[in-house]
N, C-alpha and C. Protein backbone atom coordinates (compact mmCIF):
# COMPACT_ATOMS: atom_id res chain seq x y z
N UNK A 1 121.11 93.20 69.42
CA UNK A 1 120.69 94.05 70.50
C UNK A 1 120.46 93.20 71.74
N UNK A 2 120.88 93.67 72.97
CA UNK A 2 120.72 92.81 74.42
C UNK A 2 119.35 94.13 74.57
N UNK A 3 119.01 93.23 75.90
CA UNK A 3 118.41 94.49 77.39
C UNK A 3 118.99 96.05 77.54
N UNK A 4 120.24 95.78 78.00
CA UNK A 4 121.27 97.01 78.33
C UNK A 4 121.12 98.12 77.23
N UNK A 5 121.47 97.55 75.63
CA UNK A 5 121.58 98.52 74.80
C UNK A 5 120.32 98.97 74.75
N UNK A 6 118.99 98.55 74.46
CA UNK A 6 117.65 98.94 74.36
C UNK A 6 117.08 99.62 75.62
N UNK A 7 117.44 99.06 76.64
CA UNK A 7 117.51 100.37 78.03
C UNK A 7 117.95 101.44 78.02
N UNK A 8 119.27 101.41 77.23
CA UNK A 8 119.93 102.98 77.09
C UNK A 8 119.14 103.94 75.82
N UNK A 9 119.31 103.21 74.91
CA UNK A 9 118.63 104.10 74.04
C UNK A 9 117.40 104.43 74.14
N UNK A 10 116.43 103.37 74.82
CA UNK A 10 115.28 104.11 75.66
C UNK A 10 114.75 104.90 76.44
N UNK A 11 116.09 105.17 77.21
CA UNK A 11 116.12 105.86 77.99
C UNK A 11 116.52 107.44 77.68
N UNK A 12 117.56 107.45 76.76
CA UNK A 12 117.91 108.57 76.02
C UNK A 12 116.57 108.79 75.13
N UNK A 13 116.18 108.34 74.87
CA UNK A 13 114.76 109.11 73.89
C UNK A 13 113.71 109.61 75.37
N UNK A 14 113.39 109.07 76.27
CA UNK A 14 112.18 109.39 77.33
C UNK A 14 113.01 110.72 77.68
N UNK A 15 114.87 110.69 77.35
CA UNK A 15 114.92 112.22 78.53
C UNK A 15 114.70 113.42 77.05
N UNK A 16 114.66 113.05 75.93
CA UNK A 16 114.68 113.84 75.08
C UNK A 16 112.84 114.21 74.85
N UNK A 17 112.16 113.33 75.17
CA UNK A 17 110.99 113.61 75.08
C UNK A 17 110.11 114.52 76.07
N UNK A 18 111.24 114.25 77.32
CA UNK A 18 110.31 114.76 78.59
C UNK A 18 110.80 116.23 78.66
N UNK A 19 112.27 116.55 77.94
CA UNK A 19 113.00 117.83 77.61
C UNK A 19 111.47 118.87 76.84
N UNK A 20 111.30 118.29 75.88
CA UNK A 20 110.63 118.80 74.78
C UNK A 20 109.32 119.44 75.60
N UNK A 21 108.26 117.78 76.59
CA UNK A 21 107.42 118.01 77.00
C UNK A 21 107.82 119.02 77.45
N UNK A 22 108.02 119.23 78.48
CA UNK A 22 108.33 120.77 79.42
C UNK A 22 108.66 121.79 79.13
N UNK A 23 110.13 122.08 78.32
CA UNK A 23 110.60 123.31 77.47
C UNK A 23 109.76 123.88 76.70
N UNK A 24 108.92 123.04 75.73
CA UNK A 24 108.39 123.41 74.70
C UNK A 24 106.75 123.44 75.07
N UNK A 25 106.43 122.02 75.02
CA UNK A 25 104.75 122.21 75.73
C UNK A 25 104.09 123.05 76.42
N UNK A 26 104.80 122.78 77.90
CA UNK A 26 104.30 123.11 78.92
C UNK A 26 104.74 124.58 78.88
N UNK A 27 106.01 125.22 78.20
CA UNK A 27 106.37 126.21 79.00
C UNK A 27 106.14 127.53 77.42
N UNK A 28 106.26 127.01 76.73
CA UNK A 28 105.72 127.80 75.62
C UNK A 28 104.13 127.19 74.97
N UNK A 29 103.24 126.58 75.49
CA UNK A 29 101.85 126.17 74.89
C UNK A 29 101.04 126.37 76.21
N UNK A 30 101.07 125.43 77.12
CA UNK A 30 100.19 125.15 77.90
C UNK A 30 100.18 126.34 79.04
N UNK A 31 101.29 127.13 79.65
CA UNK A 31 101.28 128.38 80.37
C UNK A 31 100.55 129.54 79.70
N UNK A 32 101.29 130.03 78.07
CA UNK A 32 100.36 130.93 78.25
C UNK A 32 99.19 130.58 77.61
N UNK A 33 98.22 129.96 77.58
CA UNK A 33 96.95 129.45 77.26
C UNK A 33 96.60 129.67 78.85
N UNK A 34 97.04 128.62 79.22
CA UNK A 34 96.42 128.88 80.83
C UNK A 34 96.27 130.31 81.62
N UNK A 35 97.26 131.08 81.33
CA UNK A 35 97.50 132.09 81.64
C UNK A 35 96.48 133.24 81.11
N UNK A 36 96.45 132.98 80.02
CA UNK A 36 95.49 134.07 79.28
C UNK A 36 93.53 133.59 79.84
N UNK A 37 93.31 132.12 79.53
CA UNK A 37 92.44 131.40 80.27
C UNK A 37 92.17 131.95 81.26
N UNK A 38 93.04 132.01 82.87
CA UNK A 38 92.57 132.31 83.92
C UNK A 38 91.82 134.14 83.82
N UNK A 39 92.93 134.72 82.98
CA UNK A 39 93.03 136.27 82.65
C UNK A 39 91.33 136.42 82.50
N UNK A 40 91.06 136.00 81.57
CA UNK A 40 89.51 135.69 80.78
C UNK A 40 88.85 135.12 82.05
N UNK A 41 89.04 134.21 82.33
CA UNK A 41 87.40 133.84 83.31
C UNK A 41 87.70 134.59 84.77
N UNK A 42 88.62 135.31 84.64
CA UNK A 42 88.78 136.19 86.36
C UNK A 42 87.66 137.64 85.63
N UNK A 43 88.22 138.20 84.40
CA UNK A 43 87.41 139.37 83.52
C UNK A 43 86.15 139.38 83.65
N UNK A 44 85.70 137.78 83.20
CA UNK A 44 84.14 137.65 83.26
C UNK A 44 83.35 137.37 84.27
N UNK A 45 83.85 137.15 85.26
CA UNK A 45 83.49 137.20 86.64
C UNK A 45 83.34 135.69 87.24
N UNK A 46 83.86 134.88 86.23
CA UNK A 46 83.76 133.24 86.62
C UNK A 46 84.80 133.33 87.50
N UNK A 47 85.66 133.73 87.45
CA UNK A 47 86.83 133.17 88.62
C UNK A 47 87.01 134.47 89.71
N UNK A 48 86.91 134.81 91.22
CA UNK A 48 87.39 135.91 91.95
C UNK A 48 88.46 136.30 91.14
N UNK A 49 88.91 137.44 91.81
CA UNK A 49 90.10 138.04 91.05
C UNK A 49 91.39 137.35 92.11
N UNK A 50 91.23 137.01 93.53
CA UNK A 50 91.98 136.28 93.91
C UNK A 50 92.71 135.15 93.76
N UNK A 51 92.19 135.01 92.47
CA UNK A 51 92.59 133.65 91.55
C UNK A 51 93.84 133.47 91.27
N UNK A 52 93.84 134.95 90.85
CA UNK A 52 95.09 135.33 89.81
C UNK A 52 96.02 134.66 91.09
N UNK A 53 96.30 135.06 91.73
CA UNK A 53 97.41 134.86 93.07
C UNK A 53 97.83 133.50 93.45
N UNK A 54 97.16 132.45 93.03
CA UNK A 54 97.14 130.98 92.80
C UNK A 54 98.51 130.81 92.44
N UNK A 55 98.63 129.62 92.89
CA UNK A 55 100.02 128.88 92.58
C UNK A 55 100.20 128.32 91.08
N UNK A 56 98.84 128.18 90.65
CA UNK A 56 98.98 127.85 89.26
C UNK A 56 98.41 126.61 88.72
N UNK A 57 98.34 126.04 87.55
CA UNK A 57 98.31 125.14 87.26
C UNK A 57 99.24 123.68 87.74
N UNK A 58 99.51 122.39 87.70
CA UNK A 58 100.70 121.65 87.42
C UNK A 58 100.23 120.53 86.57
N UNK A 59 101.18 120.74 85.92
CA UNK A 59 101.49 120.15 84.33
C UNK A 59 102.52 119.06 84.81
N UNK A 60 101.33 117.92 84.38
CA UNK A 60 102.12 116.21 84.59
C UNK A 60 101.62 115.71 82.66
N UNK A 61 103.11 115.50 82.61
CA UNK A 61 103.38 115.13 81.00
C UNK A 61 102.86 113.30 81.15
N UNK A 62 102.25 112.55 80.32
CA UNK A 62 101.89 111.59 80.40
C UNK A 62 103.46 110.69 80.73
N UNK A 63 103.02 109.42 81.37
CA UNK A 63 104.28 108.44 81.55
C UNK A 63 104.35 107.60 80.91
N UNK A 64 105.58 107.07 80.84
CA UNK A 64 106.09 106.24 79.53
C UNK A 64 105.84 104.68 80.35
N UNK A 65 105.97 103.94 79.70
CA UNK A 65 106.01 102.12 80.19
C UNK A 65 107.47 102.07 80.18
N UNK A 66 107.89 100.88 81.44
CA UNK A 66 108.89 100.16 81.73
C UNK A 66 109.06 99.38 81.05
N UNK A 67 110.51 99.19 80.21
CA UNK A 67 111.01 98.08 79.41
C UNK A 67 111.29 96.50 80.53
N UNK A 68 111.44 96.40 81.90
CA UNK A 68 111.64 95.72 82.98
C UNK A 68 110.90 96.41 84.25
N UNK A 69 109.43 96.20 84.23
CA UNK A 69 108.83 96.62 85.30
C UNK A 69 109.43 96.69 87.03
N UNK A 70 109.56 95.18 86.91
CA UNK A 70 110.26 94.74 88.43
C UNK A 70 111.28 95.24 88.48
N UNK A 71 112.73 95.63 87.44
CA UNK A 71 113.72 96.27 88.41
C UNK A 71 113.49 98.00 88.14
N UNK A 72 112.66 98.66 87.27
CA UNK A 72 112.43 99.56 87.50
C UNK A 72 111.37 100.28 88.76
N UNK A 73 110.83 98.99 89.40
CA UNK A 73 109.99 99.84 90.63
C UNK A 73 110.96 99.48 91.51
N UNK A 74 111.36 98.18 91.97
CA UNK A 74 112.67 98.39 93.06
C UNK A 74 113.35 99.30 93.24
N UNK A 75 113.73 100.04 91.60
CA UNK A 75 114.77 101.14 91.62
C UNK A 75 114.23 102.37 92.34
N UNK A 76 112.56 102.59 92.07
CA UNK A 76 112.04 104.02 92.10
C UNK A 76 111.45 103.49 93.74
N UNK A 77 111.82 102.74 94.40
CA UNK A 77 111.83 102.22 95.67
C UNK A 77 112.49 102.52 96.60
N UNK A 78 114.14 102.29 95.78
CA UNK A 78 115.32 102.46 96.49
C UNK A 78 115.16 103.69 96.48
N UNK A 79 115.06 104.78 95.74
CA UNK A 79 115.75 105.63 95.64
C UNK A 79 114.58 106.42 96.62
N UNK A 80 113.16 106.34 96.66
CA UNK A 80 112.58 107.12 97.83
C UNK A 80 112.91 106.70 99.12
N UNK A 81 113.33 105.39 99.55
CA UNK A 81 113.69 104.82 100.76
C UNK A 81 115.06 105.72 101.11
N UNK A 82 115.51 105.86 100.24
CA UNK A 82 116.77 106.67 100.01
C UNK A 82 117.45 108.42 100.38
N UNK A 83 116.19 108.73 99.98
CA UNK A 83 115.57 110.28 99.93
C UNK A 83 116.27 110.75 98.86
N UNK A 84 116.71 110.34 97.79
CA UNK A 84 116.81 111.14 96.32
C UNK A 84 115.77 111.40 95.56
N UNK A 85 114.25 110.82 96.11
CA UNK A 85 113.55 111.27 95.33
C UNK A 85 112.49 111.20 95.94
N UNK A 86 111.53 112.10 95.79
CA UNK A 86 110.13 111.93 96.51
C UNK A 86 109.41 111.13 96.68
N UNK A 87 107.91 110.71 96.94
CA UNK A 87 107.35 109.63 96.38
C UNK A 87 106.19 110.62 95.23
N UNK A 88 106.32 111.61 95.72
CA UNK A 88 105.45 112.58 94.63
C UNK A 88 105.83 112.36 93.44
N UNK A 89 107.43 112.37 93.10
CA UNK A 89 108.54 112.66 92.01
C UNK A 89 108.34 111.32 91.33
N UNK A 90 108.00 110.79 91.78
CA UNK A 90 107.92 108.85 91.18
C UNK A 90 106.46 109.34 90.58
N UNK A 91 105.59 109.48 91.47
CA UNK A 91 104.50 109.68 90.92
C UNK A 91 104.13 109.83 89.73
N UNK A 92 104.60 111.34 89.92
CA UNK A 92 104.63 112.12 88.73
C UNK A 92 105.37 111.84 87.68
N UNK A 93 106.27 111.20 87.76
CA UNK A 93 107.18 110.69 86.30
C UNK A 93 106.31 109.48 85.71
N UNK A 94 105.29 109.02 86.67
CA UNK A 94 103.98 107.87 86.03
C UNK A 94 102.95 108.24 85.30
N UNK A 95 103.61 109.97 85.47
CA UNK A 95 102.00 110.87 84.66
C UNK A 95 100.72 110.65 85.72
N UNK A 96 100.82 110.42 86.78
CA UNK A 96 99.65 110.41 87.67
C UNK A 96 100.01 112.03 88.56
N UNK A 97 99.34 112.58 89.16
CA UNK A 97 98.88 113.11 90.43
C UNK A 97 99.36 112.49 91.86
N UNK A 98 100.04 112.78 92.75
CA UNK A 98 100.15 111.72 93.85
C UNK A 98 98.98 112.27 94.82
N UNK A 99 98.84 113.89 94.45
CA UNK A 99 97.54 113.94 95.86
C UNK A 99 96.08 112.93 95.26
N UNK A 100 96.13 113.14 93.77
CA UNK A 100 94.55 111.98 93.49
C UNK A 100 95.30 110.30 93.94
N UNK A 101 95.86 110.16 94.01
CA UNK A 101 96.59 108.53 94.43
C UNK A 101 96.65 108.44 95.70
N UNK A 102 96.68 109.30 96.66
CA UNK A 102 96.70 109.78 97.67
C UNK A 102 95.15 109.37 98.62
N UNK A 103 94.68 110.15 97.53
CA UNK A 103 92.76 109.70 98.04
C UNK A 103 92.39 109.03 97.35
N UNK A 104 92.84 108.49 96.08
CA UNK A 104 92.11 107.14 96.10
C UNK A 104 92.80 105.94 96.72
N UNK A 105 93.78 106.03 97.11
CA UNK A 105 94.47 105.15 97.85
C UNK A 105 93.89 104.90 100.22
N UNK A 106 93.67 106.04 99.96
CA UNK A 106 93.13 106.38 101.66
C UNK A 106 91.40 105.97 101.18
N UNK A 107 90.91 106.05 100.51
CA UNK A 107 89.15 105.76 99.89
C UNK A 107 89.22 103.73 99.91
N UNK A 108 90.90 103.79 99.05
CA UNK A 108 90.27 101.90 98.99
C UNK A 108 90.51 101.27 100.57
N UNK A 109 91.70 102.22 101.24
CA UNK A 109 91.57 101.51 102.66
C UNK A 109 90.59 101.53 103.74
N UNK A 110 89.84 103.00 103.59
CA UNK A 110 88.43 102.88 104.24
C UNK A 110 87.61 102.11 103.91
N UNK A 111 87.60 101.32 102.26
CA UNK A 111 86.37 100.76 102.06
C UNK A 111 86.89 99.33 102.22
N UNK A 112 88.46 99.04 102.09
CA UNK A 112 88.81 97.66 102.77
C UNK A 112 88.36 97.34 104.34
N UNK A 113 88.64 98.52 105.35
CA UNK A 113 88.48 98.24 106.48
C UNK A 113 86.90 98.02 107.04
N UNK A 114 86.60 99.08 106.32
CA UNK A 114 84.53 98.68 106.64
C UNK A 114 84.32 97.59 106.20
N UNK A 115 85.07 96.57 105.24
CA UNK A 115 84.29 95.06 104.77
C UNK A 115 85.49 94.02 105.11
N UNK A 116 86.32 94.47 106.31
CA UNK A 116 86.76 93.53 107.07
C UNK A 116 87.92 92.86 106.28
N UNK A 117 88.76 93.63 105.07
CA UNK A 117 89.57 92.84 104.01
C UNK A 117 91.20 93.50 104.37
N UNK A 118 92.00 92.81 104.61
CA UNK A 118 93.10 92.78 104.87
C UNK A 118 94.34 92.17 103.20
N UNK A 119 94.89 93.38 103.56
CA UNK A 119 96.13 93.08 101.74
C UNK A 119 97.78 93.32 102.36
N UNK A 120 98.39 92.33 101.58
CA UNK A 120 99.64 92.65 101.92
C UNK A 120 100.54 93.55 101.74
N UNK A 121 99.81 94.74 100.99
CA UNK A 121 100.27 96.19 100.60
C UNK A 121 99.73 97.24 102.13
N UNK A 122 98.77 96.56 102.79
CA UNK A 122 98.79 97.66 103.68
C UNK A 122 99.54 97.03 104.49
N UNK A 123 100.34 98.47 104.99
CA UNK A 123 101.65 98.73 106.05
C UNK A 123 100.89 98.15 107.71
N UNK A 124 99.51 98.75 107.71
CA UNK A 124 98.74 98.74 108.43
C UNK A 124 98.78 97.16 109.37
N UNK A 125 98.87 96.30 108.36
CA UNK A 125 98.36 94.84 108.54
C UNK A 125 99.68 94.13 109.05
N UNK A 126 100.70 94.82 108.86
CA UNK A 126 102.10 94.39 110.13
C UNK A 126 102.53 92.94 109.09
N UNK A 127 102.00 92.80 107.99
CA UNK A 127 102.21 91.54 107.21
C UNK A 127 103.43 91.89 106.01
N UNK A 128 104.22 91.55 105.74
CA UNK A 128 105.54 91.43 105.03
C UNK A 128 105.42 91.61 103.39
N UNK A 129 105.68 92.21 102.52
CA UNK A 129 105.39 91.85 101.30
C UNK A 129 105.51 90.34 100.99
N UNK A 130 105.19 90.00 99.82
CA UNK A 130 106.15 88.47 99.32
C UNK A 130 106.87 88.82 98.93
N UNK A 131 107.75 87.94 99.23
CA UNK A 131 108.88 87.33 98.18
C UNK A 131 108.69 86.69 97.34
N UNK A 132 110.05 86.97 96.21
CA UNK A 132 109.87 86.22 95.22
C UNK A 132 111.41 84.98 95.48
N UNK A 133 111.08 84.11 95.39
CA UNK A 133 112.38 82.62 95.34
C UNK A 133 113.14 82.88 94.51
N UNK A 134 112.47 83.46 93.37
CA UNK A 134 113.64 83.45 92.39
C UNK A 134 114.33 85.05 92.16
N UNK A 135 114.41 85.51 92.97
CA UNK A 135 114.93 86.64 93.15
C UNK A 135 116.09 86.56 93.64
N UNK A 136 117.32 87.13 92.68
CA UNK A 136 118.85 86.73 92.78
C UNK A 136 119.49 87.95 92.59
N UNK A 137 118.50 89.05 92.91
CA UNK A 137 119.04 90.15 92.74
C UNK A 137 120.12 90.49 93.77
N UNK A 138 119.86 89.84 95.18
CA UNK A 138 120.78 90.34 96.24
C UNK A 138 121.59 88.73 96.51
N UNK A 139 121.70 88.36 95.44
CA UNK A 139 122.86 87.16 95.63
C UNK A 139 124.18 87.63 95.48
N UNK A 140 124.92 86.52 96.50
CA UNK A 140 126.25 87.38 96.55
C UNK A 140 127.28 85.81 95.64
């Protein structure tokens, strides 16, 4: 077995798993539970009845680990720099939330800037990511 073959077949199991999550989980378990759920606490007077009218739940299936971290975030890099994919859509394939990443991400830069701390992840700071030397990815 190389990289390549264990990438593919890894990859073919995460789309067969994330099939299942959604088809099956989410769309025959977790809807109508939720559904019947909201039904019930709108009845008992815990929820307005304006509830019902809600957009709904959203159902983020947990995320799997990278077999090659570094060229799998470059990739999910390119491809938002790109516009094939959101940065929500990355998110969410991490099993996170992007609006909670969102504020805790805007929370650590308020509490960087009140204690005077500058990182090379904020855009803010006009400072460059690093490089890596041994990066031969764009060798020609």
């Amino acid at each position: 077995m190389n990289y390549s073959s264990i990438r593919a077949g890894l990859l073919e199991f995460r789309r067969r798993c994330e099939q299942f999550q959604h088809q099956v989980i989410v769309f025959q378990m977790c809807r109508p539970i939720w559904s019947a759920w909201l039904q019930a606490a709108i009845l008992a007077g815990a929820l307005p009845s304006a509830a019902a009218d809600s957009p709904g739940a959203k159902w983020i299936p947990p995320g799997f680990a990278w077999v090659d971290p570094l060229k799998d975030i470059k990739a999910q890099i390119m491809a938002v720099r790109a516009g094939f994919k959101s940065r929500a859509e990355v998110v969410s394939e991490q099993g996170y939330d992007a609006e909670a990443i969102d504020e805790e991400v805007a929370a650590d830069n308020a509490r960087a800037d009140a204690l005077g701390l500058e990182y090379d992840s904020d855009a803010r700071s006009g400072g460059a990511p690093p490089s890596n030397e041994n990066d031969n990815d764009n060798a020609t």
